[in-house]
PDB file of N, CA and C in Angstrom:
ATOM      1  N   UNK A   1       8.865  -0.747  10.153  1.00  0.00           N
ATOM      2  CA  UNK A   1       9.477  -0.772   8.845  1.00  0.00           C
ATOM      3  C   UNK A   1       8.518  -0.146   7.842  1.00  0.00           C
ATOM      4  N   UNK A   2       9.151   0.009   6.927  1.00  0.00           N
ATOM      5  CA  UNK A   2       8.288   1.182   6.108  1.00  0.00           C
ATOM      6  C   UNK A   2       8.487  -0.164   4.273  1.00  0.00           C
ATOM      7  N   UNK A   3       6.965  -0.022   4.392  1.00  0.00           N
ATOM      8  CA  UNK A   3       6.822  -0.783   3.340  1.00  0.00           C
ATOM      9  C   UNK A   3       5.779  -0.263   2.431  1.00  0.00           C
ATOM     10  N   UNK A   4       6.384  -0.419   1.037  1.00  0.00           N
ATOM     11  CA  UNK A   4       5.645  -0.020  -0.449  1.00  0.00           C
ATOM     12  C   UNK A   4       4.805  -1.012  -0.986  1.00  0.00           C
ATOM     13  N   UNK A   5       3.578  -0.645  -1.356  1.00  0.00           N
ATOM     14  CA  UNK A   5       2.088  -1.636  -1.684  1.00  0.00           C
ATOM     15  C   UNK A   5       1.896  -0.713  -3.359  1.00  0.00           C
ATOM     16  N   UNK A   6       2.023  -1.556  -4.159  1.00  0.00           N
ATOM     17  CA  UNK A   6       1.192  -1.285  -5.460  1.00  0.00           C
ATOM     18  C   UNK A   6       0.333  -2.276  -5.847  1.00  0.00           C
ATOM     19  N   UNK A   7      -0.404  -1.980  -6.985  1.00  0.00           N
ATOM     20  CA  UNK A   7      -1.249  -3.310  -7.163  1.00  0.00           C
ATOM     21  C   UNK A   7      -1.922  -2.862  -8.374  1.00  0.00           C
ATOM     22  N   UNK A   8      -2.414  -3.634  -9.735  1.00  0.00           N
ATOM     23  CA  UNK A   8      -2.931  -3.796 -10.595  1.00  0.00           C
ATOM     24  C   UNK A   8      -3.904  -4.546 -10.717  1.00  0.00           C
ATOM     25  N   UNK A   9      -5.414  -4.529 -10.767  1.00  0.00           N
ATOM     26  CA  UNK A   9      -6.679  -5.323 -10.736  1.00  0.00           C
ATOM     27  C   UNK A   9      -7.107  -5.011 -11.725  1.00  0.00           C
ATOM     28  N   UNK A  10      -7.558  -6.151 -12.149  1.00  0.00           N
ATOM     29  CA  UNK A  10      -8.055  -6.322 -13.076  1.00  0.00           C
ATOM     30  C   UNK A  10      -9.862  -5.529 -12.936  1.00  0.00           C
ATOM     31  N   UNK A  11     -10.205  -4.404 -13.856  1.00  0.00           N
ATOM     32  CA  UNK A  11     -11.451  -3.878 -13.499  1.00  0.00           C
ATOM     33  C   UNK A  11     -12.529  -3.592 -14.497  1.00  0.00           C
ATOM     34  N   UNK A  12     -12.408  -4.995 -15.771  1.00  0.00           N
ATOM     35  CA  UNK A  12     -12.926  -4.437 -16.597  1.00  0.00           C
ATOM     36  C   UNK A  12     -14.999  -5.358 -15.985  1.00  0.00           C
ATOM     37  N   UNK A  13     -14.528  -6.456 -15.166  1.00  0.00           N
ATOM     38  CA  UNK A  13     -15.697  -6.935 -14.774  1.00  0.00           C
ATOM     39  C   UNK A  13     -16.375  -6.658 -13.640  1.00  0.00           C
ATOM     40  N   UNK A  14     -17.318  -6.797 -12.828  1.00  0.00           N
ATOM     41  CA  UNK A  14     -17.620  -5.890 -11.698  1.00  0.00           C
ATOM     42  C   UNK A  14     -17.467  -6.764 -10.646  1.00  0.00           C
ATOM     43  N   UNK A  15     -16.964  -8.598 -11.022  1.00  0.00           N
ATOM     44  CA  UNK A  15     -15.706  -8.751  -9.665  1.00  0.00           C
ATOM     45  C   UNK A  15     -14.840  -8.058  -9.937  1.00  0.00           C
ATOM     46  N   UNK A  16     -14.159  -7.389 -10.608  1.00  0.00           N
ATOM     47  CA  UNK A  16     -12.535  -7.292 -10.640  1.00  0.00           C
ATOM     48  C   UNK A  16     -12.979  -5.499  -9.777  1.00  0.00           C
ATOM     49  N   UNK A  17     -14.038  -4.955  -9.970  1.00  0.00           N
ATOM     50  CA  UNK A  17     -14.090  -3.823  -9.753  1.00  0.00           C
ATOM     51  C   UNK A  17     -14.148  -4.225  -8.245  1.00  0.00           C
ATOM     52  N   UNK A  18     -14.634  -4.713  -7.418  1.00  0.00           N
ATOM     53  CA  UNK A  18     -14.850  -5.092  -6.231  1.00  0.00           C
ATOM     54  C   UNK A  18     -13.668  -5.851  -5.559  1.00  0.00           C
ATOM     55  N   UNK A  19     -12.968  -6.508  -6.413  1.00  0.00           N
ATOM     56  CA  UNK A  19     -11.740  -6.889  -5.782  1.00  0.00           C
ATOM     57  C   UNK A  19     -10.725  -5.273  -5.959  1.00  0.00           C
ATOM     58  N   UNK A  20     -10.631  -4.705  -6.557  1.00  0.00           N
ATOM     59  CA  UNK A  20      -9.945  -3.444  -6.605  1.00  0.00           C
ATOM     60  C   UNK A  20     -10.537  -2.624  -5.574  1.00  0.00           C
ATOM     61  N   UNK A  21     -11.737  -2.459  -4.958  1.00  0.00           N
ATOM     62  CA  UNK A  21     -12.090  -1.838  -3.594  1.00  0.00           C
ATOM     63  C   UNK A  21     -12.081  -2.403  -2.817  1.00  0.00           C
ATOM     64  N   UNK A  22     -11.579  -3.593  -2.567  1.00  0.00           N
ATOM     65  CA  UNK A  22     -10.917  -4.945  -1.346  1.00  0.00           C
ATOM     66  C   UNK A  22      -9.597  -4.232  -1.213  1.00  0.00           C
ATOM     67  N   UNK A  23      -9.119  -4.663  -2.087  1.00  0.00           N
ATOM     68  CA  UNK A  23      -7.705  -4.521  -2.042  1.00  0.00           C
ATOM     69  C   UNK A  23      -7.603  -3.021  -1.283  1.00  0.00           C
ATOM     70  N   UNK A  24      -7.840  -1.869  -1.639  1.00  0.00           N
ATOM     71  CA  UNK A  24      -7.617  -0.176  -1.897  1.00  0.00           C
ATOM     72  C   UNK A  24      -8.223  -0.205  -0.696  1.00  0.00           C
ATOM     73  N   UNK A  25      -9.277  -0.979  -0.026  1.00  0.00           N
ATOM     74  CA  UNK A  25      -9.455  -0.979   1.727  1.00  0.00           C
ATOM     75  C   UNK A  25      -8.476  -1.484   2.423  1.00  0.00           C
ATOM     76  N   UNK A  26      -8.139  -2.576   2.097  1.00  0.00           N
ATOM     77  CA  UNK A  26      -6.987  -3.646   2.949  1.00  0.00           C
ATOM     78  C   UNK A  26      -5.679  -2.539   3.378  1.00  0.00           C
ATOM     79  N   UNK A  27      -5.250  -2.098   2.350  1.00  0.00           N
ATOM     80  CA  UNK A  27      -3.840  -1.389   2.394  1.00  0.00           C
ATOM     81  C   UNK A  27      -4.573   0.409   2.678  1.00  0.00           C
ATOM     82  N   UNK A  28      -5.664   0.968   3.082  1.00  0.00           N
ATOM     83  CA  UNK A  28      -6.056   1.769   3.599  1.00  0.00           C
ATOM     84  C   UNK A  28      -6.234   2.073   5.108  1.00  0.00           C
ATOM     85  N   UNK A  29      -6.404   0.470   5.567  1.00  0.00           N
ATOM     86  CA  UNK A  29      -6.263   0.029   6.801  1.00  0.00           C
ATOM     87  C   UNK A  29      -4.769  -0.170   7.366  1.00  0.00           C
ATOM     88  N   UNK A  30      -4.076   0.138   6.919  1.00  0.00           N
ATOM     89  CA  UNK A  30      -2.341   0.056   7.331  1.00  0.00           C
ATOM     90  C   UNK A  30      -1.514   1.237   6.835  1.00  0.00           C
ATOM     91  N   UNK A  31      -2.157   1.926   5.524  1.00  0.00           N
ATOM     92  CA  UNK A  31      -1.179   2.961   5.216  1.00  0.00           C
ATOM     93  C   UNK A  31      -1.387   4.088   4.977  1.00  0.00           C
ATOM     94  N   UNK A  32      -0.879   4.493   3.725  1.00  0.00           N
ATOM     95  CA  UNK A  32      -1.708   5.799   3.373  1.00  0.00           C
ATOM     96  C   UNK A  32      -1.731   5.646   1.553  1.00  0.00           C
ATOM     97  N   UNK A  33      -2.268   6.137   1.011  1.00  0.00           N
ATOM     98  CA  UNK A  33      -2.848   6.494  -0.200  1.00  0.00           C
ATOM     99  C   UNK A  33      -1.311   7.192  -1.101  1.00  0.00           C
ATOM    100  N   UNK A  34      -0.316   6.893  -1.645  1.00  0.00           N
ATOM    101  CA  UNK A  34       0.241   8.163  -2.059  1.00  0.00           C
ATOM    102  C   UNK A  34       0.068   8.340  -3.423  1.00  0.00           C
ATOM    103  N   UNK A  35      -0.568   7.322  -4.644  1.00  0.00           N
ATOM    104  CA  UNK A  35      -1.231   7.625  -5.904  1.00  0.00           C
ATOM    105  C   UNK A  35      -2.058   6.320  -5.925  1.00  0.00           C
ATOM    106  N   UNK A  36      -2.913   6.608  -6.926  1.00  0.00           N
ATOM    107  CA  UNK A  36      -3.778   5.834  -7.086  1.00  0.00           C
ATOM    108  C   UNK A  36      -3.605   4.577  -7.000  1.00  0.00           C
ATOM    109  N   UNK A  37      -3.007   3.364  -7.043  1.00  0.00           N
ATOM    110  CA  UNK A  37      -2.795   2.388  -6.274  1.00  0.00           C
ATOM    111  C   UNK A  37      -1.170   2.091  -5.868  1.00  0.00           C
ATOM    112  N   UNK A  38      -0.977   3.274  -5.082  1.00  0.00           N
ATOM    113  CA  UNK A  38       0.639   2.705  -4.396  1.00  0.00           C
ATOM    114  C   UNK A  38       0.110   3.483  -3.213  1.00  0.00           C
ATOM    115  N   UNK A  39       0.127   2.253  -1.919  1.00  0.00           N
ATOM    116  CA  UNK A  39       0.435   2.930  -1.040  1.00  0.00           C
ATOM    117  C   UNK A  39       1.324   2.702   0.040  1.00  0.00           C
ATOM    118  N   UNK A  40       1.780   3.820   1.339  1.00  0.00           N
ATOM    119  CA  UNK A  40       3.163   3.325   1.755  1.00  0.00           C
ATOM    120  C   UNK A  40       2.392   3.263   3.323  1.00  0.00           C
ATOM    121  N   UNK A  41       3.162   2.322   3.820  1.00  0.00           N
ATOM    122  CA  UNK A  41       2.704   1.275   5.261  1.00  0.00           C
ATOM    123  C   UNK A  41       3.896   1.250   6.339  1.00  0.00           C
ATOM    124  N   UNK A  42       3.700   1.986   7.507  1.00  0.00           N
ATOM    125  CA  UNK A  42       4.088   2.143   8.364  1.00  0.00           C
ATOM    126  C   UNK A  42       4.219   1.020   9.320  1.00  0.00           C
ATOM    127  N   UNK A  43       4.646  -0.593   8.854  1.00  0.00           N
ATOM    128  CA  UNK A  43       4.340  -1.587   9.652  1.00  0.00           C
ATOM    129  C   UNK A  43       4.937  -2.597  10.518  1.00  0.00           C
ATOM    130  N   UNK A  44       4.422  -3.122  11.313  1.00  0.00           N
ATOM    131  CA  UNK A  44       5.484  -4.392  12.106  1.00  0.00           C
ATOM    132  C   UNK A  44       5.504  -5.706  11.184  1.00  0.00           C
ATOM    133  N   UNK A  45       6.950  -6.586  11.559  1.00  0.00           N
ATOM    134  CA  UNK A  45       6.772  -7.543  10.342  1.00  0.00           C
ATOM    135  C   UNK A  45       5.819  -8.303  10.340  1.00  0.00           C
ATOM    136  N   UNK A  46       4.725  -8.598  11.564  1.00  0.00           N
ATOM    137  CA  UNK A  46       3.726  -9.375  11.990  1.00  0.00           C
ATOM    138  C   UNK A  46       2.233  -8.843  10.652  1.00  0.00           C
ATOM    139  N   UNK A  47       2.128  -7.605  11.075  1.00  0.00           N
ATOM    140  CA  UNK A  47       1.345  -6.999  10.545  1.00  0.00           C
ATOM    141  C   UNK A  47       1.703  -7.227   8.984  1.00  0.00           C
ATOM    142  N   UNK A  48       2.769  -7.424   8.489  1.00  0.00           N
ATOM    143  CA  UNK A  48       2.660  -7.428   7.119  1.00  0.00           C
ATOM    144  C   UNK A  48       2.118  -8.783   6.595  1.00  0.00           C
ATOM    145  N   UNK A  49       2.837  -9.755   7.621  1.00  0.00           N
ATOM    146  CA  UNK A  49       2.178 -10.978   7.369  1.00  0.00           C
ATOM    147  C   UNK A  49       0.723 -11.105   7.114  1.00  0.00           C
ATOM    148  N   UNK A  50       0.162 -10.799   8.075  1.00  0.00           N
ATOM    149  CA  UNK A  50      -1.549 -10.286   7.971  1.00  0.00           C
ATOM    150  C   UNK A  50      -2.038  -9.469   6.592  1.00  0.00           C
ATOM    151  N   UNK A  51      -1.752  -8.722   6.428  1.00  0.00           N
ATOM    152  CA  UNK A  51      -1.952  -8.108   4.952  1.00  0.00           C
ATOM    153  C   UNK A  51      -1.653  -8.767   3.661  1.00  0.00           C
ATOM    154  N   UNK A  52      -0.450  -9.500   3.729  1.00  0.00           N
ATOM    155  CA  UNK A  52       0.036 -10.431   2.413  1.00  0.00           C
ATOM    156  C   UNK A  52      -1.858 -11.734   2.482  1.00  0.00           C
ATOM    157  N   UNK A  53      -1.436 -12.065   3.617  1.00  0.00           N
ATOM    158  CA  UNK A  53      -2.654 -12.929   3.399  1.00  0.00           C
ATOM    159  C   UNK A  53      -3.738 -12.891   3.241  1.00  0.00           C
ATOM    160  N   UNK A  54      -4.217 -11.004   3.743  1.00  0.00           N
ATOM    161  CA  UNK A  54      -5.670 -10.679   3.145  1.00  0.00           C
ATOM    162  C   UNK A  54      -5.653 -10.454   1.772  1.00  0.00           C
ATOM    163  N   UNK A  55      -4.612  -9.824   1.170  1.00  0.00           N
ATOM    164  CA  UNK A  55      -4.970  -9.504  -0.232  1.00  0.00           C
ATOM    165  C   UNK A  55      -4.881 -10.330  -1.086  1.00  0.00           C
ATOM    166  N   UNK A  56      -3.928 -11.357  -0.823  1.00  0.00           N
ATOM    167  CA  UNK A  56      -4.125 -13.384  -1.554  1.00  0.00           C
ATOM    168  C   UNK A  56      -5.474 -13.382  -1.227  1.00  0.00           C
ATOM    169  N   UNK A  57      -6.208 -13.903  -0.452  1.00  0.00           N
ATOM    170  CA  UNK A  57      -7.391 -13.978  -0.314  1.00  0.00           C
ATOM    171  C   UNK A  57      -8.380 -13.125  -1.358  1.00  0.00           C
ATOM    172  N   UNK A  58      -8.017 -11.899  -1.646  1.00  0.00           N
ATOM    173  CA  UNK A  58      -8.800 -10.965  -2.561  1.00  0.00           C
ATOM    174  C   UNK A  58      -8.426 -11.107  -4.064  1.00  0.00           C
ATOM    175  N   UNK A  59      -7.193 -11.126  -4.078  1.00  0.00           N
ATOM    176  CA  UNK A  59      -7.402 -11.575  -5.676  1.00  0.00           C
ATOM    177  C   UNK A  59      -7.328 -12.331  -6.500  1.00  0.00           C
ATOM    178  N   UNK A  60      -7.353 -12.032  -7.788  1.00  0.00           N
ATOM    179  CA  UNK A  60      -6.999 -13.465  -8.410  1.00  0.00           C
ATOM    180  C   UNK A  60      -6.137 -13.192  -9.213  1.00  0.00           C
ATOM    181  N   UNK A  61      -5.597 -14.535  -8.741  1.00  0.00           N
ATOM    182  CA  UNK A  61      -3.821 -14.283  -9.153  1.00  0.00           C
ATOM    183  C   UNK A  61      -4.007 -14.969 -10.738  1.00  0.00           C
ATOM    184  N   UNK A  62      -4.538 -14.999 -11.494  1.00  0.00           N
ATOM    185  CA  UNK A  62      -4.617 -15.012 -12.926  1.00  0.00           C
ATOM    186  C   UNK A  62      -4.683 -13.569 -13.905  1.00  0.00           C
ATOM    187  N   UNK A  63      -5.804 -12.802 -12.718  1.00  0.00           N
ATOM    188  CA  UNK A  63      -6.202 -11.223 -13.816  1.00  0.00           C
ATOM    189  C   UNK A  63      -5.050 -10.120 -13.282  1.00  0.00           C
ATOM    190  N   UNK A  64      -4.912 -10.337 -11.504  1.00  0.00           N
ATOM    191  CA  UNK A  64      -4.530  -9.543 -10.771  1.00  0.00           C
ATOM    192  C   UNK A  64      -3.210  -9.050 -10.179  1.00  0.00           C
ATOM    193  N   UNK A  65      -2.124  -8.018 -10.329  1.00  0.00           N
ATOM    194  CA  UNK A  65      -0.489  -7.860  -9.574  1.00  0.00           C
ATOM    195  C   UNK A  65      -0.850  -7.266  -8.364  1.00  0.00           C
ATOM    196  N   UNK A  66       0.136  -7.953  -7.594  1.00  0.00           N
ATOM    197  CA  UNK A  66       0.776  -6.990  -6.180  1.00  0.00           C
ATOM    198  C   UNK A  66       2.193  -7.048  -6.688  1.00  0.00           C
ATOM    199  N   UNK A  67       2.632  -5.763  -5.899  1.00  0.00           N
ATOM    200  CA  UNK A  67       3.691  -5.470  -5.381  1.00  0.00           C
ATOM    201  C   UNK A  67       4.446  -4.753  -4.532  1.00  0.00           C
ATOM    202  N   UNK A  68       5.227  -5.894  -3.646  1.00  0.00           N
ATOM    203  CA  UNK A  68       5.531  -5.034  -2.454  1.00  0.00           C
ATOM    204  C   UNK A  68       6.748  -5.011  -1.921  1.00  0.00           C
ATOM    205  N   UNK A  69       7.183  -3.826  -1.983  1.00  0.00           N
ATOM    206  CA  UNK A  69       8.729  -3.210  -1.713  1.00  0.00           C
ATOM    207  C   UNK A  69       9.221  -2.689  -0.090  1.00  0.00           C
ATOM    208  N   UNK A  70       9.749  -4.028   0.344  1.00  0.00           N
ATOM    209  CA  UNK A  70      10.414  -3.712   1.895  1.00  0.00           C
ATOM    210  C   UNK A  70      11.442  -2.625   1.830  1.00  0.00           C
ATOM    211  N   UNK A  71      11.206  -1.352   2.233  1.00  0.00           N
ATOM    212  CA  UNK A  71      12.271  -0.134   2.540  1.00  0.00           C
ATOM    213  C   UNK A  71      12.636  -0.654   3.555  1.00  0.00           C
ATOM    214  N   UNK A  72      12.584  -1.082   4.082  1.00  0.00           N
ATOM    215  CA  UNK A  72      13.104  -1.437   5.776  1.00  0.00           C
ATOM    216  C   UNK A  72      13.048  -0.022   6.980  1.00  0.00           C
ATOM    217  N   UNK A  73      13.985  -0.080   8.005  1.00  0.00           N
ATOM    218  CA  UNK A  73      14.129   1.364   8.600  1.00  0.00           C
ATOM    219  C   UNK A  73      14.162   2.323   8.252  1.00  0.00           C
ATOM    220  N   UNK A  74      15.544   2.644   7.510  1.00  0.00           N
ATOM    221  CA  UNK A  74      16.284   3.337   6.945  1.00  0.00           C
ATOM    222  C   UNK A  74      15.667   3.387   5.867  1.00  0.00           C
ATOM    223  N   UNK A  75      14.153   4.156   5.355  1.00  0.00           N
ATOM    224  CA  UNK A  75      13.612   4.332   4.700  1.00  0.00           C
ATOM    225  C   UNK A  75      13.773   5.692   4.027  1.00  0.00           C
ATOM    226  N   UNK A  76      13.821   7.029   4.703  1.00  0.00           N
ATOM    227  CA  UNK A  76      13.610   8.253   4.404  1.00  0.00           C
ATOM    228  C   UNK A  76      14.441   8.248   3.131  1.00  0.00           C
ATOM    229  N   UNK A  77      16.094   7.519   3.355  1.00  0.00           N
ATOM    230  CA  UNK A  77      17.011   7.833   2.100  1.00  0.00           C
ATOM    231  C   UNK A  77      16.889   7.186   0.702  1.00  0.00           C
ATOM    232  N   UNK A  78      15.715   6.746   1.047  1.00  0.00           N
ATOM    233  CA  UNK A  78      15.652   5.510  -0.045  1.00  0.00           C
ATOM    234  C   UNK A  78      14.611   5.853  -1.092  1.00  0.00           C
ATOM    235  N   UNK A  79      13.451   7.331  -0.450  1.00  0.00           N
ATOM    236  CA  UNK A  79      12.340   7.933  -1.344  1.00  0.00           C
ATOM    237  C   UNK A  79      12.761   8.767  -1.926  1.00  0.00           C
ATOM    238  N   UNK A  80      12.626   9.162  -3.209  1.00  0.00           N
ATOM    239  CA  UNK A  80      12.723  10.775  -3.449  1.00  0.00           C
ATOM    240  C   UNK A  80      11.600  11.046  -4.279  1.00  0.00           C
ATOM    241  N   UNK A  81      11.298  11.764  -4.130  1.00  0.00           N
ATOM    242  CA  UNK A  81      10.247  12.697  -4.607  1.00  0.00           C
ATOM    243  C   UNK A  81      10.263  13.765  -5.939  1.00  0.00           C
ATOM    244  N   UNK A  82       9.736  13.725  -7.210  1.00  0.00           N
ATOM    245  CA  UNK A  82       9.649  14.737  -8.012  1.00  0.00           C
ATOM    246  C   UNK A  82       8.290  15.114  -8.204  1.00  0.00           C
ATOM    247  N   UNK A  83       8.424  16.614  -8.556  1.00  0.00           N
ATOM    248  CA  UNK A  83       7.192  17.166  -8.632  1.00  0.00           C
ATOM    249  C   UNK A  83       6.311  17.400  -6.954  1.00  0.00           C
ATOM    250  N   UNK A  84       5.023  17.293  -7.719  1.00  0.00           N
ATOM    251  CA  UNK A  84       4.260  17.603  -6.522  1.00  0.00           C
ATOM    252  C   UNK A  84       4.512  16.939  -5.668  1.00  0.00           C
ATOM    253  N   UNK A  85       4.423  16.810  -4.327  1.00  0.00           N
ATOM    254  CA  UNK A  85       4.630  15.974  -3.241  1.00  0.00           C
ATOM    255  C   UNK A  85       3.342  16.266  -1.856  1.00  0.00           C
ATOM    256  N   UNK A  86       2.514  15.067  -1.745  1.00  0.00           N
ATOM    257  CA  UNK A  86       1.162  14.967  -0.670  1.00  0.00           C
ATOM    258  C   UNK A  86       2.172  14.438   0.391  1.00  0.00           C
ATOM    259  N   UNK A  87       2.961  13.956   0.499  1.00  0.00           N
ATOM    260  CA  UNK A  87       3.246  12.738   1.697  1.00  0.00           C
ATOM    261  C   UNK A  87       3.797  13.341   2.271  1.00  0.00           C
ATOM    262  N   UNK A  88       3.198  12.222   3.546  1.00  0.00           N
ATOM    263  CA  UNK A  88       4.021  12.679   5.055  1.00  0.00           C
ATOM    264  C   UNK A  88       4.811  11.577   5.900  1.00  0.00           C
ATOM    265  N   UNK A  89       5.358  12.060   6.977  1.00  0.00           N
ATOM    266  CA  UNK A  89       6.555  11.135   7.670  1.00  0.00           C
ATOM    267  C   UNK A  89       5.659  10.642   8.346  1.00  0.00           C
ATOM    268  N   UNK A  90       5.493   9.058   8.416  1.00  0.00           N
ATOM    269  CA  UNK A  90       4.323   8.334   9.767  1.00  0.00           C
ATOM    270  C   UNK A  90       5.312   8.724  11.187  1.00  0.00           C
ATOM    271  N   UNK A  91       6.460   8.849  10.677  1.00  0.00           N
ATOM    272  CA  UNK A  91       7.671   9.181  12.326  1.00  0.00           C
ATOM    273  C   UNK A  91       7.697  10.197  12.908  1.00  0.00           C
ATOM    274  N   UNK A  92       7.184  11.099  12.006  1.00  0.00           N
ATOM    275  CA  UNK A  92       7.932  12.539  12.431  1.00  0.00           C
ATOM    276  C   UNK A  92       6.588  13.387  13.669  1.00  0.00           C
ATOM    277  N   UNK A  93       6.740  14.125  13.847  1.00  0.00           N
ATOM    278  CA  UNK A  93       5.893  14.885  14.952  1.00  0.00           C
ATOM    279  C   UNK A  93       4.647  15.126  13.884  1.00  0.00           C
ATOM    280  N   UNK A  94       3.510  15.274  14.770  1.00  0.00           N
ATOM    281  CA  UNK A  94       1.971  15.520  13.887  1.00  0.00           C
ATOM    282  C   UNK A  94       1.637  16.666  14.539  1.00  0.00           C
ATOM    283  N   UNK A  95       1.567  17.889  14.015  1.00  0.00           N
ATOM    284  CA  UNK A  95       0.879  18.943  14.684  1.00  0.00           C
ATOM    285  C   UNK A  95      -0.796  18.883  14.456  1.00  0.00           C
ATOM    286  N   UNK A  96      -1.551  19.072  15.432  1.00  0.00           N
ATOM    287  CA  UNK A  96      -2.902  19.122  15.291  1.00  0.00           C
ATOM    288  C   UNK A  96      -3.050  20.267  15.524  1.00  0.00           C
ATOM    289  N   UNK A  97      -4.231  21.331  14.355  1.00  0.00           N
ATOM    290  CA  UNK A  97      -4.477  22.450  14.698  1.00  0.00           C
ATOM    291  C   UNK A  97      -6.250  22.411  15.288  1.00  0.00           C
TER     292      UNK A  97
END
């Protein structure tokens, strides 16, 4: 299932700066990067479980937002894209040159 990660940390103190490079690892380890804190996760529902509970663990839910948007399968129809566009299909064929 294809799932959407944003997140807002708080970074004006140098925990909050360190919980913002927790977090931006956690969801680096499952997805990909597509702007500065949204990124999209190629995952099993197990695996998401695991992630919800590392990033509770990382922040603090007083300074700090998540948010996270289940596309489910049937994801492709559900993105669209304006402007520039970096992203790629985690499904589709990977050519290595």
């Amino acid at each position: 299932m294809q799932v959407l990660i944003t997140y807002d940390v708080e970074t004006i103190s140098p925990e909050g700066r360190r919980r913002l490079r927790q977090v931006a690892k956690v969801c680096t380890d499952y997805g990909q990067r597509v702007q500065n804190s949204v990124f999209e996760l190629n995952i099993d529902p197990a695996s998401l479980v695991t992630i919800k509970a590392k990033l509770n663990d990382i922040i603090d839910v007083k300074k700090d937002s998540i948010r996270i948007y289940n596309l489910g399968k049937n994801w492709e129809r559900r993105v669209e894209t304006m402007g520039l566009d970096h992203s790629y299909n985690p499904e589709s064929d990977l050519l290595i040159l």
